[in-house]
PDB file of N, CA and C in Angstrom:
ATOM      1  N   UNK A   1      11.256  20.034  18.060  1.00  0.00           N
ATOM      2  CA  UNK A   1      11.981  20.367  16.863  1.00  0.00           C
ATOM      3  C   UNK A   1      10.971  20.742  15.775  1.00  0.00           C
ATOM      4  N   UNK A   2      11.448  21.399  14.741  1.00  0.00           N
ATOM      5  CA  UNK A   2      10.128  22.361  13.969  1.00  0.00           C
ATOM      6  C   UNK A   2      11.397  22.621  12.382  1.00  0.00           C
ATOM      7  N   UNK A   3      10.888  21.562  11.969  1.00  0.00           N
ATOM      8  CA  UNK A   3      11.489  22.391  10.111  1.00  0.00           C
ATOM      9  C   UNK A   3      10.100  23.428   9.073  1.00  0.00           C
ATOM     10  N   UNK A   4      10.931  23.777   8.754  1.00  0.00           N
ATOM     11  CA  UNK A   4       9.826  25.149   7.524  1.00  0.00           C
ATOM     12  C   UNK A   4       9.591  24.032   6.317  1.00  0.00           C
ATOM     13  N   UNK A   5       8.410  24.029   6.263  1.00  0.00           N
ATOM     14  CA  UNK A   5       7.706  22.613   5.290  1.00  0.00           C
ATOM     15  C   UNK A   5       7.654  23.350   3.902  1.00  0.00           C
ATOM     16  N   UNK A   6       8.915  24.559   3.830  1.00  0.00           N
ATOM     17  CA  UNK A   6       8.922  25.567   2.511  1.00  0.00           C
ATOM     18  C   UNK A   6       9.581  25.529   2.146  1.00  0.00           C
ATOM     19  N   UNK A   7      10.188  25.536   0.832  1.00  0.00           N
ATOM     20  CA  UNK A   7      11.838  25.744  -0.040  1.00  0.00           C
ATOM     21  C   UNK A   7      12.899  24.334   1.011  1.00  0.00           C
ATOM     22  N   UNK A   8      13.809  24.958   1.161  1.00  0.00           N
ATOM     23  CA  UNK A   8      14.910  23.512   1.728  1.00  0.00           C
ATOM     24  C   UNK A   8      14.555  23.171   2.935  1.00  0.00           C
ATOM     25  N   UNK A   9      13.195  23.192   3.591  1.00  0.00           N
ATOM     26  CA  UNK A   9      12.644  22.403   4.873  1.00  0.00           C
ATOM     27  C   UNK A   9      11.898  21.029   3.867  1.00  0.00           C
ATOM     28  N   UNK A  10      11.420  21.195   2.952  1.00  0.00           N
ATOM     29  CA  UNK A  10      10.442  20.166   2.364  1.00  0.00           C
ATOM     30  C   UNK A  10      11.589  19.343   1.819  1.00  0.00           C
ATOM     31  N   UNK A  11      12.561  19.808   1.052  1.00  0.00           N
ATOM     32  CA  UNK A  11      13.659  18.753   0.516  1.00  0.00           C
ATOM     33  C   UNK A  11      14.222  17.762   1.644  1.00  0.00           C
ATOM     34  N   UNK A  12      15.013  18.860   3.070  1.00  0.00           N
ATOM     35  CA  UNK A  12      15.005  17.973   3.848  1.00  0.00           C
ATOM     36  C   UNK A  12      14.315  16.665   4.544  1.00  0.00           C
ATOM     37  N   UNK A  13      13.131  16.889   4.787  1.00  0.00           N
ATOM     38  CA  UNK A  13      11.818  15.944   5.034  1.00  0.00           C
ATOM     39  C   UNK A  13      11.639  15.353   4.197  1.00  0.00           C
ATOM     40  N   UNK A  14      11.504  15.134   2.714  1.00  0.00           N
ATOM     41  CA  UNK A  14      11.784  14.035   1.950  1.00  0.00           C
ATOM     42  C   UNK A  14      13.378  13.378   2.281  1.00  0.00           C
ATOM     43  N   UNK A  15      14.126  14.044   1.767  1.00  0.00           N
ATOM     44  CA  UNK A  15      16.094  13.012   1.792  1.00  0.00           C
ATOM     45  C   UNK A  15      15.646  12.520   3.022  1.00  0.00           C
ATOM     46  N   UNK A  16      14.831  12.925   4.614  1.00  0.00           N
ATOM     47  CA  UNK A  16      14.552  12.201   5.828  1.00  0.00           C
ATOM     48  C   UNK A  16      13.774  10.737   5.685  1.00  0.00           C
ATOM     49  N   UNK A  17      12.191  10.841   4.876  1.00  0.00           N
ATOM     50  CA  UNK A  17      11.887   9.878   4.743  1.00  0.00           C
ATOM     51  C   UNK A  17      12.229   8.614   3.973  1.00  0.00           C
ATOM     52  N   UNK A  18      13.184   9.097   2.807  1.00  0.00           N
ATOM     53  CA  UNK A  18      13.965   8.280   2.011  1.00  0.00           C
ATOM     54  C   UNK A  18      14.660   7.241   2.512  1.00  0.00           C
ATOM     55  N   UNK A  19      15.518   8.058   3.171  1.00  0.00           N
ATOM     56  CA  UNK A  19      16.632   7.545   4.101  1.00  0.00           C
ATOM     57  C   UNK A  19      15.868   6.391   5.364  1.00  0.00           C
ATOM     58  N   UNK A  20      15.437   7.075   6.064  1.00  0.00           N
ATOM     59  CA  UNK A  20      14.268   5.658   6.533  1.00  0.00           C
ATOM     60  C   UNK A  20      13.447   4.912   5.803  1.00  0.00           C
ATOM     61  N   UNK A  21      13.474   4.338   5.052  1.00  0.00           N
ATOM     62  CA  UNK A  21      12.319   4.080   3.751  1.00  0.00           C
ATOM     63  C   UNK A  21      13.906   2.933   3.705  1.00  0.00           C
ATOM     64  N   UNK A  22      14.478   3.276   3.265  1.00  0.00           N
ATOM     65  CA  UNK A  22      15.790   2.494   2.306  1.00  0.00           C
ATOM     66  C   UNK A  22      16.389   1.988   3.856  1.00  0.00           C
ATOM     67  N   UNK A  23      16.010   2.516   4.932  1.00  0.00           N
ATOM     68  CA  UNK A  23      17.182   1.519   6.437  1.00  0.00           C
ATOM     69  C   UNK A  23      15.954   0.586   6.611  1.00  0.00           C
ATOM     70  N   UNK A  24      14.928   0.843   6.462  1.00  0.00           N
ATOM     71  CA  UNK A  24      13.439  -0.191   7.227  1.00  0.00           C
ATOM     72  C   UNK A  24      14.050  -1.266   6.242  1.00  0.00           C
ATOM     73  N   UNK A  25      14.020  -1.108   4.533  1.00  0.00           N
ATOM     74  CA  UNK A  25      13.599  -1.780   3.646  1.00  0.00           C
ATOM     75  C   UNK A  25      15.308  -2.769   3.557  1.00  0.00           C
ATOM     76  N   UNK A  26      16.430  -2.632   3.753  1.00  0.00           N
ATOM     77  CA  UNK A  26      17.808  -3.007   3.826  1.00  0.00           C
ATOM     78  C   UNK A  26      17.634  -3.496   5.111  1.00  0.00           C
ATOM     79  N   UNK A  27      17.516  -3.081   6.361  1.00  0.00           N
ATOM     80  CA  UNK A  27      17.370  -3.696   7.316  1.00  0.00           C
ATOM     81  C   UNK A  27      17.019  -4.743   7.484  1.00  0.00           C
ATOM     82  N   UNK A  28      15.436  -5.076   7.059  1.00  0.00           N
ATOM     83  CA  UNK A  28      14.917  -6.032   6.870  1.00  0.00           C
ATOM     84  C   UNK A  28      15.558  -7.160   6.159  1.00  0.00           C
ATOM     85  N   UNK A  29      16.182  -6.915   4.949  1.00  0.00           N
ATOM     86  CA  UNK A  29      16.834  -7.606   4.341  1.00  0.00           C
ATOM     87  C   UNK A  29      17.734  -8.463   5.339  1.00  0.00           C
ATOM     88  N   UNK A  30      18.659  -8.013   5.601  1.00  0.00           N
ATOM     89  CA  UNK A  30      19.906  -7.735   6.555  1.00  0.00           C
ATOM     90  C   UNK A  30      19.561  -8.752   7.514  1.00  0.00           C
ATOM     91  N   UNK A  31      18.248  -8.525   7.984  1.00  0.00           N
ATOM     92  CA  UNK A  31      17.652  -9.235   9.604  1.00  0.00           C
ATOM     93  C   UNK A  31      17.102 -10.565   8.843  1.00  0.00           C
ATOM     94  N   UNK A  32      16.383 -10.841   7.966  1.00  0.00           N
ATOM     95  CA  UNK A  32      16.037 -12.052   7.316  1.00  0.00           C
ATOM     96  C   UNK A  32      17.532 -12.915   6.805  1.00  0.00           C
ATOM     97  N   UNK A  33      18.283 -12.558   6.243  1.00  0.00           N
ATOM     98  CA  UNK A  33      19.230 -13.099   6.238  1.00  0.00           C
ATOM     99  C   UNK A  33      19.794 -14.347   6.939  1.00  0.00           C
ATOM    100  N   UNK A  34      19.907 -13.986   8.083  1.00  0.00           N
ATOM    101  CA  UNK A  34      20.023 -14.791   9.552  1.00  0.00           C
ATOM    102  C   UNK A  34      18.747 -15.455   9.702  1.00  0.00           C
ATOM    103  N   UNK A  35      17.799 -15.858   9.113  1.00  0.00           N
ATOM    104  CA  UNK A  35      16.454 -16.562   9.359  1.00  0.00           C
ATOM    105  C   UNK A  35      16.502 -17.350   8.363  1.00  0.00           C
ATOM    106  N   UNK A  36      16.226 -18.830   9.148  1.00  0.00           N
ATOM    107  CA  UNK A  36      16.542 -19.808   7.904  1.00  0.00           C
ATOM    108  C   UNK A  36      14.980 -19.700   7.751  1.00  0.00           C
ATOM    109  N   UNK A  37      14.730 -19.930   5.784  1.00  0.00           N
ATOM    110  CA  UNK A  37      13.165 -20.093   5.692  1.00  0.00           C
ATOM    111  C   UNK A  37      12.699 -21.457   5.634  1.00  0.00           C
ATOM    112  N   UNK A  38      12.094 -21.597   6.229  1.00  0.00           N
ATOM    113  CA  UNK A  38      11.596 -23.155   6.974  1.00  0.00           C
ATOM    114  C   UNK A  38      10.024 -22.930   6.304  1.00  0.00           C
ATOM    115  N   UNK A  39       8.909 -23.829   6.183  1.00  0.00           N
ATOM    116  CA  UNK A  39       7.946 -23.827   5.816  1.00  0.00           C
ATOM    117  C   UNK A  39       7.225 -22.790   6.919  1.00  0.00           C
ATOM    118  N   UNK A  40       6.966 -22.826   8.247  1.00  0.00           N
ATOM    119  CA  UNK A  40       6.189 -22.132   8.797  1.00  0.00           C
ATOM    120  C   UNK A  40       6.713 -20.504   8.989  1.00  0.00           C
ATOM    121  N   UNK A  41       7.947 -20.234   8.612  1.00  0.00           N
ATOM    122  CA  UNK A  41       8.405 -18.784   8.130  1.00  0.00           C
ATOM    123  C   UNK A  41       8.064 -18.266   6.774  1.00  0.00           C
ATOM    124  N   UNK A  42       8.160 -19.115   5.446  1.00  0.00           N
ATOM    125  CA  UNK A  42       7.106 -19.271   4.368  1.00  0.00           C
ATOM    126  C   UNK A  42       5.655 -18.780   4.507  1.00  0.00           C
ATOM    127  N   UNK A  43       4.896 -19.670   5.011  1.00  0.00           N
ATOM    128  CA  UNK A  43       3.796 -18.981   5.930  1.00  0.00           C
ATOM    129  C   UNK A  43       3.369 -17.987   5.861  1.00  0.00           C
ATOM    130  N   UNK A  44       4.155 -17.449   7.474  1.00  0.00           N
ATOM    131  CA  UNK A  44       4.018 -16.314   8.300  1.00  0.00           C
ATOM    132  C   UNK A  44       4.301 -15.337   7.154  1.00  0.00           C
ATOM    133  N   UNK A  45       5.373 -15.005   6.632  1.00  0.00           N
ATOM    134  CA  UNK A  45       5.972 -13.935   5.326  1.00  0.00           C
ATOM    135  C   UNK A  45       3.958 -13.976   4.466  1.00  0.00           C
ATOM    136  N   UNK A  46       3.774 -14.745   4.125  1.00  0.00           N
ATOM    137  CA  UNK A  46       2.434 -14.798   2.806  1.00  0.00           C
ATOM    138  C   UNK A  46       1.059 -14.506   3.492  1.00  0.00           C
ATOM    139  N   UNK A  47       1.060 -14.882   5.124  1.00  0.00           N
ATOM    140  CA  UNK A  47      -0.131 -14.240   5.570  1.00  0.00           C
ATOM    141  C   UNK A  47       0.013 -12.983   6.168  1.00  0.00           C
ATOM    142  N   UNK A  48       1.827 -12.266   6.111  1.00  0.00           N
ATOM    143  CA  UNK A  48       1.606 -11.027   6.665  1.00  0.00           C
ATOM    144  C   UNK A  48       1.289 -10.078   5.565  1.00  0.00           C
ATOM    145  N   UNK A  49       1.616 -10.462   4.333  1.00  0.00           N
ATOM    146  CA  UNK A  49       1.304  -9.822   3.567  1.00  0.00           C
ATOM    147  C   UNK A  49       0.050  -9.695   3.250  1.00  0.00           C
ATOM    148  N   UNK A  50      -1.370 -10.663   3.692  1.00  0.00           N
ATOM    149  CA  UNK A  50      -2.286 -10.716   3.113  1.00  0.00           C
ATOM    150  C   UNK A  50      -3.107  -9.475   4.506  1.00  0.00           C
ATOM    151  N   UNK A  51      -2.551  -9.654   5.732  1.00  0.00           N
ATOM    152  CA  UNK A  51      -3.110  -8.933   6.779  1.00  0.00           C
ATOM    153  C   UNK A  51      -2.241  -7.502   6.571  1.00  0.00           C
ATOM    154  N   UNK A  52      -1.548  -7.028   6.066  1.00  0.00           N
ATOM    155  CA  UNK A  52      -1.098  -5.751   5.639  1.00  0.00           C
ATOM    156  C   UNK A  52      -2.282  -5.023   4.186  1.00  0.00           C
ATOM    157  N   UNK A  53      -2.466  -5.679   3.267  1.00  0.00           N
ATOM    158  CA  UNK A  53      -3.270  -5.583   2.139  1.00  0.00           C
ATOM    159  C   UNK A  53      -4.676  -5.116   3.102  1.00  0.00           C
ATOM    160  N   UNK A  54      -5.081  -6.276   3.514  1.00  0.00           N
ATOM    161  CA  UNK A  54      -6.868  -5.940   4.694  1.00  0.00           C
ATOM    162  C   UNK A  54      -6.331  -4.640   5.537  1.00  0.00           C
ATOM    163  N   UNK A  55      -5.433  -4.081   6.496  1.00  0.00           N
ATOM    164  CA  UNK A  55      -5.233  -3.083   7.125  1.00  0.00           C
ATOM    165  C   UNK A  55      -5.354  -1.880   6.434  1.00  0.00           C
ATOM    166  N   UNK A  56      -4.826  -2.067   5.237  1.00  0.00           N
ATOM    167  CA  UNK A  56      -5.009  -0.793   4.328  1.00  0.00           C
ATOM    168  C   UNK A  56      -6.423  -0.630   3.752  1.00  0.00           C
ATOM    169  N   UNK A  57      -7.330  -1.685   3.295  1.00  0.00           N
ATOM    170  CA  UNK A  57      -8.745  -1.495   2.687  1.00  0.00           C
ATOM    171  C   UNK A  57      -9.277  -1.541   3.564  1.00  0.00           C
ATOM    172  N   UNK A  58      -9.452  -2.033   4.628  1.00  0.00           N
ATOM    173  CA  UNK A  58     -10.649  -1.952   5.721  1.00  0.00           C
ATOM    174  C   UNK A  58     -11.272  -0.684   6.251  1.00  0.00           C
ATOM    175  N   UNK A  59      -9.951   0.416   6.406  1.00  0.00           N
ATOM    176  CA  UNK A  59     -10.238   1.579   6.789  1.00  0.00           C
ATOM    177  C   UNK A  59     -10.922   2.363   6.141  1.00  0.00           C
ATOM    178  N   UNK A  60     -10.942   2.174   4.807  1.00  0.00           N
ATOM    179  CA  UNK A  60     -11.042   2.502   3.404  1.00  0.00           C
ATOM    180  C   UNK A  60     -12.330   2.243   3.088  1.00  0.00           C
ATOM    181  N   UNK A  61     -12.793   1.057   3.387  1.00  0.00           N
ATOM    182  CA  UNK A  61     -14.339   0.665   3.111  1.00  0.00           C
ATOM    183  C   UNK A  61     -15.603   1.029   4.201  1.00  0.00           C
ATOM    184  N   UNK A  62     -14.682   0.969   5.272  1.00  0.00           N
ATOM    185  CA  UNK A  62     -15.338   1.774   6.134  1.00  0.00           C
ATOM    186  C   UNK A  62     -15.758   3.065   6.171  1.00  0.00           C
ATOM    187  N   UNK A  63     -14.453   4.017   6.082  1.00  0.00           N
ATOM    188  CA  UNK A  63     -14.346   5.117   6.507  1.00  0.00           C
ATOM    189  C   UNK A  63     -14.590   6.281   5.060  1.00  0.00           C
ATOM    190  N   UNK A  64     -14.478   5.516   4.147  1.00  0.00           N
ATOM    191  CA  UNK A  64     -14.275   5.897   2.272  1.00  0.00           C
ATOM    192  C   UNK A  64     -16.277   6.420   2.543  1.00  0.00           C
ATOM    193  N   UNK A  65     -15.228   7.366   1.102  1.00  0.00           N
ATOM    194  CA  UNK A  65     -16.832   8.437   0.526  1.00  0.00           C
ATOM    195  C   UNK A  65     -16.994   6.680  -0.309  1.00  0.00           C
ATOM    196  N   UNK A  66     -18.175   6.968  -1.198  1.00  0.00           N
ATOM    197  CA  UNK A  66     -18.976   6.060  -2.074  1.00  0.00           C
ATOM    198  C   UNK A  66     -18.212   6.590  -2.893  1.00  0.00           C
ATOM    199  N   UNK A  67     -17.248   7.272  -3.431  1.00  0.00           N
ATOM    200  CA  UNK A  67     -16.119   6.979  -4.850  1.00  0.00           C
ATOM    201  C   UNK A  67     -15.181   5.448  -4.137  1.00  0.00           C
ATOM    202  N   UNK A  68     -14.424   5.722  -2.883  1.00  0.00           N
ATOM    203  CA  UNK A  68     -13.498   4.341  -2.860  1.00  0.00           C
ATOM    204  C   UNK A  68     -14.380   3.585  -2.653  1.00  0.00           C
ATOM    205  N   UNK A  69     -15.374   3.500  -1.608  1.00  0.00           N
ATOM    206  CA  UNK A  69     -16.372   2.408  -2.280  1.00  0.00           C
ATOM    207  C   UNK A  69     -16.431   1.660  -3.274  1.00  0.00           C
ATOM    208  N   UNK A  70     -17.156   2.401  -4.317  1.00  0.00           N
ATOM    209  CA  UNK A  70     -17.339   1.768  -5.688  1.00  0.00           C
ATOM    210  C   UNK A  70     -15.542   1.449  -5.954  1.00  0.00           C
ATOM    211  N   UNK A  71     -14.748   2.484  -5.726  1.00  0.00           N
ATOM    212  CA  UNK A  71     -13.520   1.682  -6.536  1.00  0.00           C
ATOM    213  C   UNK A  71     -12.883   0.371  -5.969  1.00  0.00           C
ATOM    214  N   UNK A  72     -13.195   0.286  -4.421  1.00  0.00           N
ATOM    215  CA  UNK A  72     -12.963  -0.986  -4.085  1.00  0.00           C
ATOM    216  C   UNK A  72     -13.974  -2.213  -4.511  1.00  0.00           C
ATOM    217  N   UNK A  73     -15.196  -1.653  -4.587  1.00  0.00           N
ATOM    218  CA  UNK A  73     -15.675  -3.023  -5.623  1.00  0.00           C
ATOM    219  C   UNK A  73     -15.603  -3.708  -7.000  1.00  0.00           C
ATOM    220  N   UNK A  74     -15.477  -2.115  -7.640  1.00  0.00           N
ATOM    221  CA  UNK A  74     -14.965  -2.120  -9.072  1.00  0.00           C
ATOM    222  C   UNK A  74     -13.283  -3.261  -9.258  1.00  0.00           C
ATOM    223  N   UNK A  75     -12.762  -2.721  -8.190  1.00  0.00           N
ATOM    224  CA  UNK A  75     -11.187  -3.686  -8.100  1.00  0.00           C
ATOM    225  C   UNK A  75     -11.322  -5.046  -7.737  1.00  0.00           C
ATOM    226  N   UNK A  76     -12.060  -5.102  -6.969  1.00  0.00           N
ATOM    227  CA  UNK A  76     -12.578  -6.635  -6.932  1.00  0.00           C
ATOM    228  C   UNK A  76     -12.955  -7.405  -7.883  1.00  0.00           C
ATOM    229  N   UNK A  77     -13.755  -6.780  -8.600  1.00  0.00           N
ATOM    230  CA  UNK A  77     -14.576  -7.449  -9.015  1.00  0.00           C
ATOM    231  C   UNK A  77     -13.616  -7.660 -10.535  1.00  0.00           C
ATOM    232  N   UNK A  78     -13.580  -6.684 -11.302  1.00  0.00           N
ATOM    233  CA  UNK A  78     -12.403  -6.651 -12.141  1.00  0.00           C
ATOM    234  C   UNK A  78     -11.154  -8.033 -11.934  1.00  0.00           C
ATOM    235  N   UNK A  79     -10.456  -7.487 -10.313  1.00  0.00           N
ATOM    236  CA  UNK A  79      -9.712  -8.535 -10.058  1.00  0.00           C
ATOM    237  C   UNK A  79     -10.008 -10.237 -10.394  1.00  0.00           C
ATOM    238  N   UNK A  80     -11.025 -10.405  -9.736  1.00  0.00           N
ATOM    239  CA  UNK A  80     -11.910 -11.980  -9.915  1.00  0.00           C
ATOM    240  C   UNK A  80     -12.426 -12.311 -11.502  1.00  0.00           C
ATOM    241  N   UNK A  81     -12.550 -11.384 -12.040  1.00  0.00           N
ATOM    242  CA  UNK A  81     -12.637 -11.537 -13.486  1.00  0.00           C
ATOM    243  C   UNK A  81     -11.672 -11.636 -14.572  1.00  0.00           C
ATOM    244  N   UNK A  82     -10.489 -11.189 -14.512  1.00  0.00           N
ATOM    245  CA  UNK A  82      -9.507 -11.172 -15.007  1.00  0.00           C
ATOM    246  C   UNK A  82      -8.354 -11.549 -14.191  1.00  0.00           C
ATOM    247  N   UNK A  83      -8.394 -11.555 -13.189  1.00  0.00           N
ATOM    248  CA  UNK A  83      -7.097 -12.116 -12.180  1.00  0.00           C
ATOM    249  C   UNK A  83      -5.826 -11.685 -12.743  1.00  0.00           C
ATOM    250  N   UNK A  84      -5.968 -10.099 -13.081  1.00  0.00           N
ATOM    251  CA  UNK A  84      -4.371  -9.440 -13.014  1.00  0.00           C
ATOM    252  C   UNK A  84      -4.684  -8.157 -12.463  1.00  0.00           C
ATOM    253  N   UNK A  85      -3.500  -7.359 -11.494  1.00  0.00           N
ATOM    254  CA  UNK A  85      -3.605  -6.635 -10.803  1.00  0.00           C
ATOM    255  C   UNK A  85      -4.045  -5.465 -11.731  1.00  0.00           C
ATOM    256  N   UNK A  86      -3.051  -5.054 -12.986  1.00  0.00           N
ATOM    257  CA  UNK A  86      -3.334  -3.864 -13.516  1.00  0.00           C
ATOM    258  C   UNK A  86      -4.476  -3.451 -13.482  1.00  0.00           C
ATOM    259  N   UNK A  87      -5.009  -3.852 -14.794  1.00  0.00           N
ATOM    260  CA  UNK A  87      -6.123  -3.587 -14.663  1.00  0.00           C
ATOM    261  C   UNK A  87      -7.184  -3.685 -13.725  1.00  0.00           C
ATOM    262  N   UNK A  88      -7.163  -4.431 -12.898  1.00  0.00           N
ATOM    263  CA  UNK A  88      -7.899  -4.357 -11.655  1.00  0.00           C
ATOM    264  C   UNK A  88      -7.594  -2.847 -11.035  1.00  0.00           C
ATOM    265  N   UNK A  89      -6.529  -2.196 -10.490  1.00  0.00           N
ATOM    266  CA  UNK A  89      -6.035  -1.255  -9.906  1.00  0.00           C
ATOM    267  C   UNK A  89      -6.456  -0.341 -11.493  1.00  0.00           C
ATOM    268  N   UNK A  90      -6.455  -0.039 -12.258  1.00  0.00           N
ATOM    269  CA  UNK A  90      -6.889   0.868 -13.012  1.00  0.00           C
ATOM    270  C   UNK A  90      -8.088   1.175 -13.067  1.00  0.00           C
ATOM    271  N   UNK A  91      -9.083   0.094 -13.211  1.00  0.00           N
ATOM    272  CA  UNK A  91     -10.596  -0.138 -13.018  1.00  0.00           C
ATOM    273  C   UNK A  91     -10.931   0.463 -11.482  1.00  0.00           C
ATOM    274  N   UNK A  92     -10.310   0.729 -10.436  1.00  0.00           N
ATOM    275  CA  UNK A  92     -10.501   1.209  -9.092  1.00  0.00           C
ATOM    276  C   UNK A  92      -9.954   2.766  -9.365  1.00  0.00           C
ATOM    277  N   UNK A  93      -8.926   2.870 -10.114  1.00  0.00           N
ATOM    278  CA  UNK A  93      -8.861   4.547  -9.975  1.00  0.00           C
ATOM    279  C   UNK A  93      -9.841   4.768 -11.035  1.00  0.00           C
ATOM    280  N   UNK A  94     -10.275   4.939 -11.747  1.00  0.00           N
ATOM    281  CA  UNK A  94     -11.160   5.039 -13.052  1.00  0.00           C
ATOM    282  C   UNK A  94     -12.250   5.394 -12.285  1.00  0.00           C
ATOM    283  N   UNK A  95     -12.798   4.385 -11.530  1.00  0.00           N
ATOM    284  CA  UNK A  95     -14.274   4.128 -11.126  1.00  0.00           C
ATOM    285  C   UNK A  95     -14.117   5.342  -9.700  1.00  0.00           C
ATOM    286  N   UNK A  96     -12.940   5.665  -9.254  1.00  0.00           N
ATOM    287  CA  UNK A  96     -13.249   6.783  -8.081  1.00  0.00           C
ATOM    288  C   UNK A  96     -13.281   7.981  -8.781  1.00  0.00           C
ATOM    289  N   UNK A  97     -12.392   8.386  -9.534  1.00  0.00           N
ATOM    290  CA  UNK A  97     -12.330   9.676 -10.750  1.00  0.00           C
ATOM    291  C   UNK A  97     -13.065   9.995 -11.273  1.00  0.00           C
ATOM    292  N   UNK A  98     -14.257   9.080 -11.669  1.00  0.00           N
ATOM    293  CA  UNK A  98     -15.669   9.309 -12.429  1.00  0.00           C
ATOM    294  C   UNK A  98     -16.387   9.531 -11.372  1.00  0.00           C
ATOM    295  N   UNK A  99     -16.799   8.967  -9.725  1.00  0.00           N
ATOM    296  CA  UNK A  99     -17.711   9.178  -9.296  1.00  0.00           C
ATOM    297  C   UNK A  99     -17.273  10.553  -8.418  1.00  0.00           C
ATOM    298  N   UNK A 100     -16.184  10.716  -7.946  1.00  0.00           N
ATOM    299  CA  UNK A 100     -16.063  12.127  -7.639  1.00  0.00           C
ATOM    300  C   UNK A 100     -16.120  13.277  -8.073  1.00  0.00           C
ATOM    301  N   UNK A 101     -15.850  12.961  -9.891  1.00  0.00           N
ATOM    302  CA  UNK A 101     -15.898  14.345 -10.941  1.00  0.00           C
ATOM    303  C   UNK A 101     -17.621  14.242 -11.236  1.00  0.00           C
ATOM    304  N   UNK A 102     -18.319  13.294 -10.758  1.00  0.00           N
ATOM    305  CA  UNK A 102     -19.785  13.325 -10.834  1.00  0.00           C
ATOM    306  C   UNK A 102     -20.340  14.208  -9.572  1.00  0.00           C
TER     307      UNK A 102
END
């Protein structure tokens, strides 16, 4: 199957990913529901989130020019100093925007 990624092929392919985006995200809902939260489901929910967060930077620190580099240290470090996301996440786009427009 093959849509035109031009004029009403690109609209379609977004309303597509939407629409899966909103059944994953309701679904889920839907399926937790029926799960009583017990301490070791507590847990599991707070360390999947912490191994979703590492899946996304790892690749990143690895595989990243020296702009995400620096912006992943810049976010760190920011983070541990102030311990709020914003600015942490601002201090990481900042610090890639400067070293790439360098």
């Amino acid at each position: 199957m093959s849509i035109e990624t031009s004029g009403l092929g690109a609209l379609i392919i977004v309303l597509a990913m939407a629409l899966v985006t909103l059944a994953t995200r309701w679904g889920g809902i839907y399926v937790m529901s029926f799960v009583p939260i017990s301490y070791r489901v507590k847990q599991f929910i707070q360390a999947m989130s912490g191994s979703v967060l590492v899946a996304i930077i790892v690749p990143m620190a690895v595989n990243g020019d020296s702009g995400a580099r620096l912006a992943l240290l810049a976010t760190a470090v920011t983070m541990l100093l102030l311990k709020k996301p914003l600015p942490a996440i601002t201090a990481g786009i900042a610090v890639a925007a400067l070293v790439r427009q360098l």
